[in-house]
Protein backbone atom coordinates (compact mmCIF):
# COMPACT_ATOMS: atom_id res chain seq x y z
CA UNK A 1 186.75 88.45 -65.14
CA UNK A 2 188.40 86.64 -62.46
CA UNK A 3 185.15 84.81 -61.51
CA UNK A 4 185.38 83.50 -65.10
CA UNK A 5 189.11 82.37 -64.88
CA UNK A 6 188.38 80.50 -61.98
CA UNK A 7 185.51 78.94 -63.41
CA UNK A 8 187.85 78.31 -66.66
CA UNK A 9 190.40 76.39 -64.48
CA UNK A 10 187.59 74.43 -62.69
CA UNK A 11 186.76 73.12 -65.91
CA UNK A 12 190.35 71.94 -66.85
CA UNK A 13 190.72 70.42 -63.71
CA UNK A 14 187.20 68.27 -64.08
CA UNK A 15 189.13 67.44 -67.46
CA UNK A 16 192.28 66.15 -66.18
CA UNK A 17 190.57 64.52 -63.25
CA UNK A 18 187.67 63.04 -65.20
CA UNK A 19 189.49 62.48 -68.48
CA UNK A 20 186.76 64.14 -71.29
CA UNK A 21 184.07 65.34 -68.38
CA UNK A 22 180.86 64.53 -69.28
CA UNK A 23 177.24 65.63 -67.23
CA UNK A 24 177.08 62.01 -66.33
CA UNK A 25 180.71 62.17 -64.97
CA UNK A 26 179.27 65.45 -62.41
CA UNK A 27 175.89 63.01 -61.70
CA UNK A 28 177.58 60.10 -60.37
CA UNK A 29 180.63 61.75 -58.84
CA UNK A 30 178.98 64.24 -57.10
CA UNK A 31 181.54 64.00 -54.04
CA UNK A 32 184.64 63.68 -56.23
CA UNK A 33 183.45 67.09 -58.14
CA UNK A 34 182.85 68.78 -54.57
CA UNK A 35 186.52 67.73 -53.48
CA UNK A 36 187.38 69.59 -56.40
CA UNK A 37 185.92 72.65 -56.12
CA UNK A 38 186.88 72.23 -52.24
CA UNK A 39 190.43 72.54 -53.29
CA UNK A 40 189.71 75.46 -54.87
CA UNK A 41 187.09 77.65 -53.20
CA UNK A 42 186.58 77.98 -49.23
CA UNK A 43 184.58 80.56 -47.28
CA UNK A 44 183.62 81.95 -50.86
CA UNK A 45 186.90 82.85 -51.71
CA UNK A 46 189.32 80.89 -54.49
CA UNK A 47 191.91 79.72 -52.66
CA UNK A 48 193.30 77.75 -55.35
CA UNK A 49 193.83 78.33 -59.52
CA UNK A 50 196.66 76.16 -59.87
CA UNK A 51 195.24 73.11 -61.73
CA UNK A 52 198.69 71.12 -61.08
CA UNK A 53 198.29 71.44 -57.20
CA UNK A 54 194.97 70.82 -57.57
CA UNK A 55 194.87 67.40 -59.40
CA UNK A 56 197.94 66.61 -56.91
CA UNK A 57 195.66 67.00 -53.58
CA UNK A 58 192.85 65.26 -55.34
CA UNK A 59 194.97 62.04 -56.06
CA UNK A 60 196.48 61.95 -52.60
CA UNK A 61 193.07 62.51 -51.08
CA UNK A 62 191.99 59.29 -54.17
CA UNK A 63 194.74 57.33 -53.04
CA UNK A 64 194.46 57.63 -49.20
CA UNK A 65 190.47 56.49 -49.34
CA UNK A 66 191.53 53.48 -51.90
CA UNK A 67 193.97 52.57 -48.34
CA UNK A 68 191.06 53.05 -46.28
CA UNK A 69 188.91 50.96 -48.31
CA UNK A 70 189.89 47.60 -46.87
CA UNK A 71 189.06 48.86 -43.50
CA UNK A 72 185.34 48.60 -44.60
CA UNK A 73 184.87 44.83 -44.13
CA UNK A 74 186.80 45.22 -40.62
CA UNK A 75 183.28 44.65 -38.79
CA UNK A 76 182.33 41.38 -40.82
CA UNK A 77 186.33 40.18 -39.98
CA UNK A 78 185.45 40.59 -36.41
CA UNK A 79 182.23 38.51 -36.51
CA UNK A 80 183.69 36.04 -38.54
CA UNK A 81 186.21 36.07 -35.88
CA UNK A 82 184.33 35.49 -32.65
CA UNK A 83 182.27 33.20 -34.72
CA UNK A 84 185.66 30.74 -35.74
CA UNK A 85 186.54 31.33 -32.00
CA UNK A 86 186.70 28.19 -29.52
CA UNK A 87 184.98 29.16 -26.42
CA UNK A 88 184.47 26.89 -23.46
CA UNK A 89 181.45 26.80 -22.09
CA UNK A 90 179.88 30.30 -21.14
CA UNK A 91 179.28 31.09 -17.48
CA UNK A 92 176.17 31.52 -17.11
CA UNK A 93 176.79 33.77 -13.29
CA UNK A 94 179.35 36.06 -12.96
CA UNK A 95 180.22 37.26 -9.50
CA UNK A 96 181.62 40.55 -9.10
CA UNK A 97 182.06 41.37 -4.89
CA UNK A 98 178.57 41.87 -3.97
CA UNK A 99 177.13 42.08 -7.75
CA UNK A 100 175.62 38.75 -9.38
CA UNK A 101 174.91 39.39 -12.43
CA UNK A 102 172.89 36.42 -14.33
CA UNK A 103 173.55 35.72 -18.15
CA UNK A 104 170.98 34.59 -20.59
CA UNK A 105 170.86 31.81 -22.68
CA UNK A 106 172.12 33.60 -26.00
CA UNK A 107 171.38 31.53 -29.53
CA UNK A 108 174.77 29.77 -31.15
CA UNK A 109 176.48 32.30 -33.64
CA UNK A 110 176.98 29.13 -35.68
């Protein structure tokens, strides 16, 4: 019985979180539907059956990866960086005490 309660609130929550869940809705959004039941169940044991507390950690958890989102394209800002970057002229031997160290001849990033 209490197997099929929680199951019964797992379903309302995929509900309110999906608006009118669908099978496509559990295909596509595989990891939104596992943060779900995540909420709910861990170690095999339901944590979890309030469906208001449960749709409130989901859209904190939605909203904190929407913030992360723009740190995404942080590696193609930093190429596009050293790229728009005015370097002199690259040394081409760097002396460090009793270490030369020679550099090769590296193509243009432009």
């Amino acid at each position: 019985l209490a197997f099929f309660s929680s199951l019964q609130v797992f379903v309302e929550t995929l509900d309110k979180c999906f608006e009118n869940v669908c099978e496509l809705d559990l295909i596509f959004h595989v990891d939104k539907v596992h943060n779900i039941l995540a909420e709910m169940v861990m170690g095999g044991m339901v944590l979890e059956t309030n469906m208001n507390e449960i749709v409130t950690q989901i859209d904190a958890q939605n909203k904190l990866e929407k913030s992360e989102a723009g740190l995404a394209g942080a590696p193609a800002r930093a190429v596009s960086a050293v790229k728009n970057m005015n370097l002199p002229e690259i040394p081409r031997n760097i002396n460090i005490g009793d270490i030369s160290i020679k550099v090769p001849n590296l193509p243009s990033f432009k």
